[in-house]
Protein backbone atom coordinates (compact mmCIF):
# COMPACT_ATOMS: atom_id res chain seq x y z
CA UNK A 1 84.09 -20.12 39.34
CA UNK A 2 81.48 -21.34 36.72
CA UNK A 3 79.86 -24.27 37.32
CA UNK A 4 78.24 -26.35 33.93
CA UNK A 5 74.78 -27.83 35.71
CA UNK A 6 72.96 -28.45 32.33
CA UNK A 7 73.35 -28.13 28.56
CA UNK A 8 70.76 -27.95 25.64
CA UNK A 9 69.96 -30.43 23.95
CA UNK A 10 67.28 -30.64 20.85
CA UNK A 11 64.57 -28.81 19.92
CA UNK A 12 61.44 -29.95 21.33
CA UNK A 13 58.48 -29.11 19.19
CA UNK A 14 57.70 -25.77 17.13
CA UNK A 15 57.58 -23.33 20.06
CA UNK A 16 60.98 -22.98 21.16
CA UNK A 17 60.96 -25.68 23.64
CA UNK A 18 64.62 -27.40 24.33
CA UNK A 19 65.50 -31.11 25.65
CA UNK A 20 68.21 -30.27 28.61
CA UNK A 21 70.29 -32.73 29.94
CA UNK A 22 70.94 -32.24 33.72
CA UNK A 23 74.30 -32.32 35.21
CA UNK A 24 73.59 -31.43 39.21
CA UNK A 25 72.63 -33.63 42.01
CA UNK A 26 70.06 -30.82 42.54
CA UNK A 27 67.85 -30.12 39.18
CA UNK A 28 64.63 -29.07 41.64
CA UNK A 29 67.00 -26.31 43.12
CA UNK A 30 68.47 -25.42 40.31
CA UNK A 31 65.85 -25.27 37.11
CA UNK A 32 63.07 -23.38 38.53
CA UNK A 33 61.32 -20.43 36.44
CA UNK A 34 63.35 -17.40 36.76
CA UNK A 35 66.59 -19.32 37.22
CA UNK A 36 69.28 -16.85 35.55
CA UNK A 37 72.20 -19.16 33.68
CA UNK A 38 75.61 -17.99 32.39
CA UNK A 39 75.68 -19.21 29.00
CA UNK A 40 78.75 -21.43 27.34
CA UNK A 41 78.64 -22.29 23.29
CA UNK A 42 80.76 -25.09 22.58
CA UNK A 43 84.24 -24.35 21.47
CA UNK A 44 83.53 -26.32 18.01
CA UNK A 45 80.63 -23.85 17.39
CA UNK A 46 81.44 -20.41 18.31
CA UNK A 47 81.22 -18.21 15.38
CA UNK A 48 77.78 -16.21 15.79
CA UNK A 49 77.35 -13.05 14.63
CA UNK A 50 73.95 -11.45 14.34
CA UNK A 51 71.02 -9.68 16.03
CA UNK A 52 70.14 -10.37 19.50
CA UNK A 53 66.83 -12.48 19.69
CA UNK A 54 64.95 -13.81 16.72
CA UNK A 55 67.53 -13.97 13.78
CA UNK A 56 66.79 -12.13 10.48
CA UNK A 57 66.23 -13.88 7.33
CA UNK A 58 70.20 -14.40 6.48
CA UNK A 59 71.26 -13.33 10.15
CA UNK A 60 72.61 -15.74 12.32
CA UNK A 61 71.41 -15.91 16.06
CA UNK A 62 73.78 -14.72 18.46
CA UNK A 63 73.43 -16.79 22.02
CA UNK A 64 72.77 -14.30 24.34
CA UNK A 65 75.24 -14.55 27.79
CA UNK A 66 72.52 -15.44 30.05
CA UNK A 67 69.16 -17.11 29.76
CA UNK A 68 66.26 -16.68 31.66
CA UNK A 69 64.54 -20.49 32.70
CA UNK A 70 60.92 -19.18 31.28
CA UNK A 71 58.92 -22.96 32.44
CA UNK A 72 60.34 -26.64 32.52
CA UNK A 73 58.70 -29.84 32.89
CA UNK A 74 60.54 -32.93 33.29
CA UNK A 75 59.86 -36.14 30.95
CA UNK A 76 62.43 -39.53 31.07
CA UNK A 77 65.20 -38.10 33.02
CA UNK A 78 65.65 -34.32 30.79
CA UNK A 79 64.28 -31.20 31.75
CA UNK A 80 61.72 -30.00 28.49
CA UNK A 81 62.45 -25.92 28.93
CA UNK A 82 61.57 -22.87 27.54
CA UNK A 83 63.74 -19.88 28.19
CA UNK A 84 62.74 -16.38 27.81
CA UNK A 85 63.21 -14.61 24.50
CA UNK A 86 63.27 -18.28 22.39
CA UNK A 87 59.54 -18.90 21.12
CA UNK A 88 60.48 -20.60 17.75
CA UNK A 89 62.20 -24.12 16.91
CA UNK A 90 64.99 -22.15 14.49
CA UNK A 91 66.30 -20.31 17.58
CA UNK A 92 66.02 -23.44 19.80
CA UNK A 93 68.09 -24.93 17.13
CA UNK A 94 71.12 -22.13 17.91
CA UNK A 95 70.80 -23.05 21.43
CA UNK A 96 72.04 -26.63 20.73
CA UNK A 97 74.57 -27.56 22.88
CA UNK A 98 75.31 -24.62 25.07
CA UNK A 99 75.92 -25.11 28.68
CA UNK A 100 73.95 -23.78 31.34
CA UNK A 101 76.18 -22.30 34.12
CA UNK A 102 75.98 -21.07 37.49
CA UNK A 103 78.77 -19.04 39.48
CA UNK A 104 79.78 -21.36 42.37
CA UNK A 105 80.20 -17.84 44.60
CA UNK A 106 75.72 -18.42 44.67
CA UNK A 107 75.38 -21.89 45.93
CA UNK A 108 74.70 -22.86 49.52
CA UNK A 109 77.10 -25.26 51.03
CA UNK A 110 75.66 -28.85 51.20
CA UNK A 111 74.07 -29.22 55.13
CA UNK A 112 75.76 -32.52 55.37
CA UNK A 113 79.14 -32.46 56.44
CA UNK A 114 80.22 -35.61 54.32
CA UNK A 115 78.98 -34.44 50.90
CA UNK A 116 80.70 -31.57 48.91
CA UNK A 117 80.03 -29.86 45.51
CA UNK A 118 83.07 -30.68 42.76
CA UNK A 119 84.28 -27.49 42.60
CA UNK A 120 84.91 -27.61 46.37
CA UNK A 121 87.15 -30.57 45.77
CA UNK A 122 89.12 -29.50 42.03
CA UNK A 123 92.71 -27.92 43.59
CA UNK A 124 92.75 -30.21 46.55
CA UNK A 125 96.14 -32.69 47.09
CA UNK A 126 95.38 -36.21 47.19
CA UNK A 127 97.41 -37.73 50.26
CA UNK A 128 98.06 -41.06 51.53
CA UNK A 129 97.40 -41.59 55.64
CA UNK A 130 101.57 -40.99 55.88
CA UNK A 131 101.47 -37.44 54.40
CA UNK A 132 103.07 -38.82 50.82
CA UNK A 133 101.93 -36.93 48.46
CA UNK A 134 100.54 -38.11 44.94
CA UNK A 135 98.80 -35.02 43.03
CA UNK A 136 96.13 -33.03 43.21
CA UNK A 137 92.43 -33.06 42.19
CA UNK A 138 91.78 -32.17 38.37
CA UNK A 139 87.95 -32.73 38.68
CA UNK A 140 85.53 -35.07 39.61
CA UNK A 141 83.34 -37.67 36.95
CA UNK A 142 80.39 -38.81 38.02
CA UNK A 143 79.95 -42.20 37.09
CA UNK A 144 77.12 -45.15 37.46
CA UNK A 145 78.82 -46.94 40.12
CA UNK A 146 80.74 -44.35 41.92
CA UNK A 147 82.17 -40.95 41.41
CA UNK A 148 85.64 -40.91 40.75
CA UNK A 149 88.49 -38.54 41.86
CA UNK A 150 90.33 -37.61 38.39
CA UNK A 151 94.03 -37.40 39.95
CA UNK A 152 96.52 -35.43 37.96
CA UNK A 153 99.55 -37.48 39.29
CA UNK A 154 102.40 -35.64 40.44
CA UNK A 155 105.13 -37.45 38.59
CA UNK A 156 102.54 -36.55 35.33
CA UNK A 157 99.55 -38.09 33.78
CA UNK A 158 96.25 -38.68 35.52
CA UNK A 159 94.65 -41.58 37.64
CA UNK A 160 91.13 -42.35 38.90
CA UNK A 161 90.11 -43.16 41.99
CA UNK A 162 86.44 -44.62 42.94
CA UNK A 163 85.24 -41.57 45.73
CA UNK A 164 84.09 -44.21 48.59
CA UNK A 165 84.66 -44.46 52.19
CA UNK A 166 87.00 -47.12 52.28
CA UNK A 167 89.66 -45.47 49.57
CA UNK A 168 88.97 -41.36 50.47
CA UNK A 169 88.47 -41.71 54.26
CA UNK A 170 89.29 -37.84 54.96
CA UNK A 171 88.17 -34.75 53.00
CA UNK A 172 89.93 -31.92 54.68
CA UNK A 173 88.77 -28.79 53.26
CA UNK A 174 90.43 -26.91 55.40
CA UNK A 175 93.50 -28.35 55.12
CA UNK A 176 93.62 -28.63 51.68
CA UNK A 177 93.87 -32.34 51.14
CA UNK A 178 92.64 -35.29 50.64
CA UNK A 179 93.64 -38.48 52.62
CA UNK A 180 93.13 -41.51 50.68
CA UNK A 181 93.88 -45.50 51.50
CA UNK A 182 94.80 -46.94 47.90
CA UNK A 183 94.54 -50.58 46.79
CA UNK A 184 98.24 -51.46 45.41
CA UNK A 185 98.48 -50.80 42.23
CA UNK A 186 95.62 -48.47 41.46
CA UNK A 187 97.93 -45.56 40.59
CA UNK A 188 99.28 -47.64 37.92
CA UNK A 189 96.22 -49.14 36.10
């Protein structure tokens, strides 16, 4: 499974440098020079055709599958990173928007035993203490306050549910579930 733990952003500069906004709890592990990523272009903007590399005059640049984390120095919150092969701002101008991936089969398992990676989580059923059952886990958003369980409800549609102690008490990965102790009403807002 693919995991999205950055995407480009804007050009930064003439010399191919890129803003990239982080999406991991671990951007020190994860954006260090040689890091390999699996590339993603945005749905809305996949139509390049062209040369590998530095486009022609009149060729469009093709974004290659993986990039190669060159350097990256970090300046109010983004990453500033230059990625092997992209030296010039027209090139780091294709590269806007593309997400930075990493296959989930590659990442250590957290050490502690109450913290878990999303993709650990998407799949799992969503249980109260009494075994009834409400859905399962369609993904996990990360918000300011608290992340949030995105519950795609059994009966249809979707729910979210604030991932803290006192509402997900029980993260059985083994099992396959997750207990939860709802507020009344929550399902329904």
């Amino acid at each position: 499974m693919l995991l999205v733990v950055g995407q480009i952003g804007k050009p930064h500069g003439i010399r191919g440098e890129v803003s990239v906004v982080v999406r991991t709890d671990e951007p020190e592990e994860r954006f260090t020079a040689g890091a390999v990523f699996i590339t993603e272009v945005p749905r809305d903007r996949r139509v390049s055709a062209g040369p590998a590399g530095a486009p022609a005059p009149g060729a469009r640049f093709e974004v290659p599958e993986q990039l190669v984390l060159e350097s990256i120095r970090w300046h109010q919150g983004r990453g500033i990173a230059v990625f092997e092969g992209v030296h010039d701002r027209n090139v780091a101008e294709a590269l806007k928007g593309v997400f930075l991936q990493v296959d989930s089969s590659e990442l250590t398992p957290p050490e502690d035993p109450e913290e878990f990676h999303d993709h650990q989580l998407v799949g799992l059923r969503v249980e109260s203490r009494d075994g009834v059952e409400y859905g399962t886990v369609q993904r996990i958003d990360h918000a300011p306050a608290s992340d949030l369980i995105v519950l795609a409800k059994k009966d249809g549609g979707t729910a979210l549910i604030p991932f803290v102690i006192a509402i997900v008490p029980i993260v059985d990965l083994r099992g396959g579930r997750i207990v939860v102790d709802l507020p009344e009403g929550l399902l329904d807002l």
